[in-house]
Protein backbone atom coordinates (compact mmCIF):
# COMPACT_ATOMS: atom_id res chain seq x y z
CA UNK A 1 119.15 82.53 124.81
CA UNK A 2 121.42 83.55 121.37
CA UNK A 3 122.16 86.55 120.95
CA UNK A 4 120.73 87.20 118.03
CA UNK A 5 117.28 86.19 119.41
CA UNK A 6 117.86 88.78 122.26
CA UNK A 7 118.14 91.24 119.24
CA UNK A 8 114.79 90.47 117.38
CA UNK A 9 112.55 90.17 120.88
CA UNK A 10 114.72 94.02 121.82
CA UNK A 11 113.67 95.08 118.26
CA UNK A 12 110.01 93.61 118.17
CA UNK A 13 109.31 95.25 121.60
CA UNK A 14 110.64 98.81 120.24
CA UNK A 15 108.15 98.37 117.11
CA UNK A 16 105.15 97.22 119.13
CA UNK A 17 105.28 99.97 121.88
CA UNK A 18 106.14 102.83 118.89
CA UNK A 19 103.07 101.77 117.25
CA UNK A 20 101.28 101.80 120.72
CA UNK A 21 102.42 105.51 121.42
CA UNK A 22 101.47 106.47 118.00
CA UNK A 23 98.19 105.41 118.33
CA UNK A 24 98.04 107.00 121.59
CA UNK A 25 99.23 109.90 120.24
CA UNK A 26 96.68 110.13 117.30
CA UNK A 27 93.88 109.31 119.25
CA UNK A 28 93.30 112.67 120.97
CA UNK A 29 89.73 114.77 121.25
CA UNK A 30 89.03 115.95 118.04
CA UNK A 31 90.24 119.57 117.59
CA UNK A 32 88.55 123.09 116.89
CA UNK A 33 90.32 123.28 114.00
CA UNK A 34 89.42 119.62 112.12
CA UNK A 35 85.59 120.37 113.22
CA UNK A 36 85.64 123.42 111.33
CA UNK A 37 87.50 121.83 108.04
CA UNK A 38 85.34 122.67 104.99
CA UNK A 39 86.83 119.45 102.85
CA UNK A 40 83.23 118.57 100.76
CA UNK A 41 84.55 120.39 97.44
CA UNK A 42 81.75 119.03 94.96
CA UNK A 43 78.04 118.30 95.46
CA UNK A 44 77.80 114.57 95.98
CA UNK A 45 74.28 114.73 95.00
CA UNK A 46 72.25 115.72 91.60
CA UNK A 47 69.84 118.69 93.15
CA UNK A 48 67.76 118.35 90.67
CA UNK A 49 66.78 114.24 91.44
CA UNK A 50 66.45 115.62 95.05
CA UNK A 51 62.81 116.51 96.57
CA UNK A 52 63.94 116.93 100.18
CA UNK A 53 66.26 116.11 102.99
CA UNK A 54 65.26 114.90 106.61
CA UNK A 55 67.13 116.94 109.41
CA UNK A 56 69.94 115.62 111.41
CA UNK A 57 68.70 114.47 114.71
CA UNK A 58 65.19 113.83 113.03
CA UNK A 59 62.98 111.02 114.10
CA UNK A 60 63.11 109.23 110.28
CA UNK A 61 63.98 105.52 109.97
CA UNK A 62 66.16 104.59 112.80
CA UNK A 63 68.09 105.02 115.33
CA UNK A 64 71.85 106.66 114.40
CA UNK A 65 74.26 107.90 116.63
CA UNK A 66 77.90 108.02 117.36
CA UNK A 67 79.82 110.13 119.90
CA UNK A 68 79.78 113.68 118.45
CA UNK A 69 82.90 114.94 117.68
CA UNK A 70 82.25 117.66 119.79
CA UNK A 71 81.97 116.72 122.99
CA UNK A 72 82.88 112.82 122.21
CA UNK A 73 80.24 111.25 123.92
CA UNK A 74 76.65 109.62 122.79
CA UNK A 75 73.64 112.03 122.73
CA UNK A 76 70.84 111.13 125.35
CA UNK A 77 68.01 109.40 123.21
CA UNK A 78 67.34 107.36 120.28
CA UNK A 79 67.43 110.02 117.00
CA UNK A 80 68.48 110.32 113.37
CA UNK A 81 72.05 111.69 113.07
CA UNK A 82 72.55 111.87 109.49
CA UNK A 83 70.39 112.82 106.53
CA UNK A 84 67.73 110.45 104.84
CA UNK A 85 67.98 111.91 100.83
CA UNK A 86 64.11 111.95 99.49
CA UNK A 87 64.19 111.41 95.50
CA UNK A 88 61.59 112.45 93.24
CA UNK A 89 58.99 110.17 92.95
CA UNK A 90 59.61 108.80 89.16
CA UNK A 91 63.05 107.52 90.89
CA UNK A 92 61.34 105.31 93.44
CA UNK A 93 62.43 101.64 93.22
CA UNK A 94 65.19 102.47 90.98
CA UNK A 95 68.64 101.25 91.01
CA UNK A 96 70.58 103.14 88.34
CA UNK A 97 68.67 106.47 87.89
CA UNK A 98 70.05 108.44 91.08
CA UNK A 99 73.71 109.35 90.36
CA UNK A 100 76.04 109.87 93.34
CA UNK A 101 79.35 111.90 93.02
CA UNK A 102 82.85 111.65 94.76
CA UNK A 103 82.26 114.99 97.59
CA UNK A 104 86.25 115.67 97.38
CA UNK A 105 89.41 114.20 95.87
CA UNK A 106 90.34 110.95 98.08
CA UNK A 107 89.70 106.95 98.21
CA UNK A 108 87.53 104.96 98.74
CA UNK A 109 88.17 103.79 102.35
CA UNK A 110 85.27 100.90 103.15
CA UNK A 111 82.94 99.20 101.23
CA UNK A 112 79.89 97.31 103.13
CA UNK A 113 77.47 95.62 102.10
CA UNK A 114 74.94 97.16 104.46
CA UNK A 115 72.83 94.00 105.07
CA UNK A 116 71.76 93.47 101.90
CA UNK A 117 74.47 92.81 99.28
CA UNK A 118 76.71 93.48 96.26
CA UNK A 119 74.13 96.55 94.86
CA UNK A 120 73.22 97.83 98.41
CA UNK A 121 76.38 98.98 99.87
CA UNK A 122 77.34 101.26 102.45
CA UNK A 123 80.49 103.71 101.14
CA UNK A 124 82.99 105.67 103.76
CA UNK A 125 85.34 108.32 101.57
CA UNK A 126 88.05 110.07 102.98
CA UNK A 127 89.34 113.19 101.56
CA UNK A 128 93.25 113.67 100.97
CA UNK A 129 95.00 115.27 103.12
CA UNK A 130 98.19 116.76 103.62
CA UNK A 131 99.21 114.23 106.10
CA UNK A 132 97.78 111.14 104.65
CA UNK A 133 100.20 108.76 106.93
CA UNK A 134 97.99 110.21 109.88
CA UNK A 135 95.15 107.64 110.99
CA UNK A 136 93.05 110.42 112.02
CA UNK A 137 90.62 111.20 108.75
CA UNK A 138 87.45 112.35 108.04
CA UNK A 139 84.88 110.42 106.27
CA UNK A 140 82.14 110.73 104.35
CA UNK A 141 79.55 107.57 104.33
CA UNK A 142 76.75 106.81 101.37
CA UNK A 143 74.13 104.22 102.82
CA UNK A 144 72.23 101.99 100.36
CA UNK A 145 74.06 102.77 97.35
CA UNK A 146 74.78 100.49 94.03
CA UNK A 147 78.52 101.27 93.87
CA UNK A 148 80.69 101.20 90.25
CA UNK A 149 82.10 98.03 90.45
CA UNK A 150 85.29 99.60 88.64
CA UNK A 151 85.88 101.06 91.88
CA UNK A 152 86.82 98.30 94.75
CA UNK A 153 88.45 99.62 98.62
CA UNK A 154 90.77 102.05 98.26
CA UNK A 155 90.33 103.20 94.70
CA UNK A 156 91.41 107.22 94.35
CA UNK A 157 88.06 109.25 93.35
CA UNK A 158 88.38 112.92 92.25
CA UNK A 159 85.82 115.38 93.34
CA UNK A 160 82.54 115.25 91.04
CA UNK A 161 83.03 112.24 89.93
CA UNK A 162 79.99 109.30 89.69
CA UNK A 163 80.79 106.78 91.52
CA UNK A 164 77.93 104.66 91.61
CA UNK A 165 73.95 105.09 92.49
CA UNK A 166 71.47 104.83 94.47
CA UNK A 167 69.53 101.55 95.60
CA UNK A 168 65.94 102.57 95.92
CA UNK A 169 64.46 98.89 95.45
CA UNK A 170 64.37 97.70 98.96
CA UNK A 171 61.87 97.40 101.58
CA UNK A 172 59.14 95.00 101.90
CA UNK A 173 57.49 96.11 98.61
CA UNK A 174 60.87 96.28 96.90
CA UNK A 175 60.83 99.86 96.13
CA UNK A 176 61.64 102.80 98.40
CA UNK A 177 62.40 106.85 97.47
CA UNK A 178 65.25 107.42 100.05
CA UNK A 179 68.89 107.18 100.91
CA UNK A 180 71.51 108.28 103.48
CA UNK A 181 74.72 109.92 103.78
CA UNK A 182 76.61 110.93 107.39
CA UNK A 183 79.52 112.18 108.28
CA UNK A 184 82.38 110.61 110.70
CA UNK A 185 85.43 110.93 111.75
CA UNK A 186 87.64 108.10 112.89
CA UNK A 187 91.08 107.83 115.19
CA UNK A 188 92.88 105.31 117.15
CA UNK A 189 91.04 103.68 120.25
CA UNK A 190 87.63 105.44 119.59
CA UNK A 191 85.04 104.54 117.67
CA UNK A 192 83.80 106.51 114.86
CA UNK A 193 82.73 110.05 116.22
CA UNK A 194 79.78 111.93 113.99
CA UNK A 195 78.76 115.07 112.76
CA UNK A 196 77.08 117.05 110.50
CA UNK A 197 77.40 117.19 106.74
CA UNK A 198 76.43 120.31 105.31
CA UNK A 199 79.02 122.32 108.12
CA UNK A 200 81.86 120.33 106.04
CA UNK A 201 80.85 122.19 102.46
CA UNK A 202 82.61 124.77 100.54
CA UNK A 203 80.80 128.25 100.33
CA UNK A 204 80.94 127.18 96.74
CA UNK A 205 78.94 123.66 97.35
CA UNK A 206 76.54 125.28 99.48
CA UNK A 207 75.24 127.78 97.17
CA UNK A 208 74.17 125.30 95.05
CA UNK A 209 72.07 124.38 97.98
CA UNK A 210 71.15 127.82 98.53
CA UNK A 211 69.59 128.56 95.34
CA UNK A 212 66.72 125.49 96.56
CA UNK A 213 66.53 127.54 100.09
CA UNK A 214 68.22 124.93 101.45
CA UNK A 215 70.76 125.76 104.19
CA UNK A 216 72.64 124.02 106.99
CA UNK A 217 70.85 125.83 109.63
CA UNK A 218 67.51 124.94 108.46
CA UNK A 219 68.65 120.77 108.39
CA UNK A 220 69.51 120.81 111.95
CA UNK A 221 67.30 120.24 114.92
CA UNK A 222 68.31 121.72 118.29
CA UNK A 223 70.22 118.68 120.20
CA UNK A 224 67.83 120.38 123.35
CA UNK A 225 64.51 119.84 121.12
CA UNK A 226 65.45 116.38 120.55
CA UNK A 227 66.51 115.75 124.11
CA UNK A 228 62.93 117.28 125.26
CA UNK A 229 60.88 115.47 122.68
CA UNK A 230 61.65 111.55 122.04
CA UNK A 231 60.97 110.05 118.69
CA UNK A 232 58.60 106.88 118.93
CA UNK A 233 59.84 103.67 118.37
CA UNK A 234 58.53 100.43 117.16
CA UNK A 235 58.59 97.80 119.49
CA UNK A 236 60.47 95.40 117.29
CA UNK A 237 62.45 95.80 113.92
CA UNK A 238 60.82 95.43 110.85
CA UNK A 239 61.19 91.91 108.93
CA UNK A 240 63.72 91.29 106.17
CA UNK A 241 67.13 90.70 105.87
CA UNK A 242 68.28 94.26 105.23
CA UNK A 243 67.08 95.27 108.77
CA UNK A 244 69.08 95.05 111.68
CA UNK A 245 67.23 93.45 115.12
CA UNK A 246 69.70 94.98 117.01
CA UNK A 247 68.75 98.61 115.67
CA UNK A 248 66.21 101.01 117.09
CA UNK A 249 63.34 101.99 114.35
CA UNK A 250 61.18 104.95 114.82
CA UNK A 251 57.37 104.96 113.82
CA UNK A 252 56.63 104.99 109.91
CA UNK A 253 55.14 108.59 110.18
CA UNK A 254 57.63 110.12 112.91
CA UNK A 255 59.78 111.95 110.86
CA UNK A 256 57.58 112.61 108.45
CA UNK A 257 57.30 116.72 109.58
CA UNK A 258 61.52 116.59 109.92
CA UNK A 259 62.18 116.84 106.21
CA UNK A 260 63.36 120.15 104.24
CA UNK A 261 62.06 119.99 100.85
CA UNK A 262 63.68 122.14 98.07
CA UNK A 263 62.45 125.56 96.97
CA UNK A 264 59.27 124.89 94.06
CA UNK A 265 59.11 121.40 95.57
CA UNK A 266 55.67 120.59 97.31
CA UNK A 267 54.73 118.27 100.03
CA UNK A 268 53.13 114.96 99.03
């Protein structure tokens, strides 16, 4: 063999296992100290287009979870792990009406298209940071959202800015009143861990919240409640392309009594 192919295999295996023990190294348990990061520096949501918000680990829509990033592993049963947004009902099967804002300055870091298409997309933003070479990142995820098509994969948002809107015409009758946003966090050789959005707010973002008498601790149901108390599921998935077969779906009516509606804001 020449010697200057001895050279590029020596120099090829020196990349390959750096990357490999970078990625080892970045792939550790998530720590105390990212958990408690309060990064969400704007309200990615108009309050005032907002009638209520189902509770993470509620029984509403379908099945969502990911290993917490607390403990890293799945949580026992089927259950909600993110929060369905409830619109007022003169938004319902709208596509342009409900604004949705940038939570913190970052990118744009995925863009899918959720099962339905261009119009229905599924968002992940991560916030800068002051090590943005590290894989590790936090990211904030918009389901079912009709994104500004100014702003492709890895566009640079600043906090408060609109971004796009939400899809409410879906479902069989074409028009729906909710959406979702979730929270992850993603690292080498794990899958995306979850987590809950509102402990990721400024003081500042969350009395905006607060003035509606809505507060983290009320949008959160006990992981031991849920484990003790299963949400019903359909036996198969509903029909249409924008549902998944391979996806749990709870009962219409299961989560109905898991929502938090906003201060002045009655039940319908």
């Amino acid at each position: 063999m020449k010697g200057w192919v001895k050279v590029f295999l020596i120099i090829v295996a020196v990349m390959v296992l750096a990357i490999a023990a970078m990625a080892v190294g970045f792939s550790g348990q998530v720590t105390q100290q990212e958990i408690a990061h309060r990064f969400i520096t704007a309200n990615p949501l108009s309050l005032s287009q907002v009638e209520a918000f189902s509770q993470y680990r509620s029984c509403a829509g379908h099945d969502h979870r990911h290993p917490t990033v607390q403990t890293g592993t799945i949580e026992k049963t089927p259950r909600s792990m993110k929060h369905y947004i409830s619109v007022k009902p003169e938004f319902r099967g709208t596509v342009d009406k409900v604004a949705v804002f940038a939570p913190f300055d970052g990118k744009i870091s995925n863009i899918d298209n959720d099962r339905g298409g261009p119009g229905d997309q599924q968002v992940w933003l991560t916030p800068d940071s002051d090590n943005p070479a590290s894989p590790r990142q936090w990211q904030f995820i918009f389901f079912h959202v009709n994104l500004d098509p100014s702003l492709p994969k890895g566009s640079h948002v600043t906090a408060g800015q609109r971004i796009g809107s939400a899809n409410l015409a879906r479902g069989p009758e074409r028009a729906t009143d909710n959406f979702d946003m979730a929270m992850g966090f993603t690292r080498p050789l794990h899958q995306p861990a979850g987590d809950e959005v509102f402990t990721h707010m400024t003081p500042q973002v969350l009395a905006e919240y607060a003035k509606y008498d809505i507060t983290p601790e009320k949008l959160v149901i006990a992981e031991e409640y849920r484990d003790a108390h299963d949400c019903p599921v359909v036996s198969q998935s509903p029909a249409g392309p924008e549902y998944d077969p391979g996806t749990i779906y709870f009962s219409p009516q299961a989560g109905s009594g898991e929502y938090v509606f906003l201060k002045g804001i009655s039940r319908r």
